[in-house]
Protein backbone atom coordinates (compact mmCIF):
# COMPACT_ATOMS: atom_id res chain seq x y z
CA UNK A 1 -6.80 1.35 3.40
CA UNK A 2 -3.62 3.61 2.37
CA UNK A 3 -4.86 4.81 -0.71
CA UNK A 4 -5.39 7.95 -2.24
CA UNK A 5 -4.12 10.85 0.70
CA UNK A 6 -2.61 8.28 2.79
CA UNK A 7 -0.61 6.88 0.61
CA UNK A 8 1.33 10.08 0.26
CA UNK A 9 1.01 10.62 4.02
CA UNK A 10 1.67 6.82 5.78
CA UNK A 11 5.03 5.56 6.65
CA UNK A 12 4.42 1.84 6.41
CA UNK A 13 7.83 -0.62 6.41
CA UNK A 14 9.06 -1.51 3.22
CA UNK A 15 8.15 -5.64 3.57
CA UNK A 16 7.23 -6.54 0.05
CA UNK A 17 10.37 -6.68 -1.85
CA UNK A 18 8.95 -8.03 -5.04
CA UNK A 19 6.50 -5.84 -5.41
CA UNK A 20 8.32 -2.47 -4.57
CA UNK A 21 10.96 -3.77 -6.99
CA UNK A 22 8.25 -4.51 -9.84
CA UNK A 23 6.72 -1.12 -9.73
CA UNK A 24 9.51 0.93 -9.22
CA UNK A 25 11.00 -0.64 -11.94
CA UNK A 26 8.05 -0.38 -14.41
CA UNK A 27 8.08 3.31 -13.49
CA UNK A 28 11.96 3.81 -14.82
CA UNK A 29 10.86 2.02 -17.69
CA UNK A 30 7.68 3.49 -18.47
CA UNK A 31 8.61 7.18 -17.46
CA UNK A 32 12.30 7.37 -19.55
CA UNK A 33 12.25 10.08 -21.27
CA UNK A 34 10.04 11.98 -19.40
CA UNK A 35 10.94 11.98 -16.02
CA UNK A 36 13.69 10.41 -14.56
CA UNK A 37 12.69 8.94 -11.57
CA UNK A 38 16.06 7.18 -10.10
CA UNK A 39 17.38 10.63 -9.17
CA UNK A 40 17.63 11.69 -4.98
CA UNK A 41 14.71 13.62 -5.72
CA UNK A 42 12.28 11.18 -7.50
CA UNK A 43 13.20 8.27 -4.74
CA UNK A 44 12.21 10.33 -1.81
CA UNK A 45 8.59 9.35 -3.42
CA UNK A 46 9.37 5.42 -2.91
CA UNK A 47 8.13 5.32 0.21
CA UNK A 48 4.80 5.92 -1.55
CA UNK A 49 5.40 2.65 -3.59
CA UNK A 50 5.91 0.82 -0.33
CA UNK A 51 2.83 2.21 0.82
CA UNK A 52 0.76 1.01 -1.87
CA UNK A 53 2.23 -2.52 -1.98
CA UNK A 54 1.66 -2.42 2.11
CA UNK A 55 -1.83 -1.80 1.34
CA UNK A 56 -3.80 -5.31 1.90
CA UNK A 57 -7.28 -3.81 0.21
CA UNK A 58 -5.14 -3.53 -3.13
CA UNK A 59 -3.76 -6.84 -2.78
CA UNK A 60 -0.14 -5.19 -4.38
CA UNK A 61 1.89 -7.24 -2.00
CA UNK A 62 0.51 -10.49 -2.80
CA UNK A 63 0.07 -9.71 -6.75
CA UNK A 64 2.90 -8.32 -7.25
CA UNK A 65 1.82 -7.76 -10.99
CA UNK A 66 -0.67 -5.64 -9.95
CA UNK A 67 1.24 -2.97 -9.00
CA UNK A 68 3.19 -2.74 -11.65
CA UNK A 69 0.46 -3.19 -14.20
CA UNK A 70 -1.17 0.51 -12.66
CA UNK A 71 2.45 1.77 -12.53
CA UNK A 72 2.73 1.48 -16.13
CA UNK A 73 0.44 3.69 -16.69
CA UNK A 74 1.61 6.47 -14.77
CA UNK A 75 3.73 8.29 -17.08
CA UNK A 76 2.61 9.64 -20.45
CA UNK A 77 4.09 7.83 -23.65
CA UNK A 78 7.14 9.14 -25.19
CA UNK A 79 6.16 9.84 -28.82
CA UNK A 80 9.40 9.63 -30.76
CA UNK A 81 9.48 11.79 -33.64
């Protein structure tokens, strides 16, 4: 199992398109405004999404949906005043 410490640690191949597509992308969406997570810096954490969808306990790769459920939630909401 890659999660927690080792998925910030593993280097696993990035072989589940859809789902490192679907989370990344519900992060951009779900972080704008707060962090902006398509910069050089912010991507250098990807291989942390490929990790997790890599991960057969979490069952990412197959349900894609999954993934980017949880990744919704991992930025705070931007309260527009």
């Amino acid at each position: 199992m890659v999660v927690a410490d080792g998925a910030w640690k593993a280097r696993k191949s990035p072989k589940q398109p859809a789902c490192e597509k679907r989370v990344h992308n519900a992060l951009v969406k779900r972080c704008r405004g707060w962090a902006d997570v398509i910069t050089s810096y912010a991507l250098q954490f990807h291989q942390v999404v490929v990790n997790l969808c890599a991960d057969r306990d979490l069952t990412w790769g197959k349900h894609p949906a999954l993934g980017e459920t949880v990744a919704a939630h991992a930025c705070p909401g931007v309260v527009v005043v």
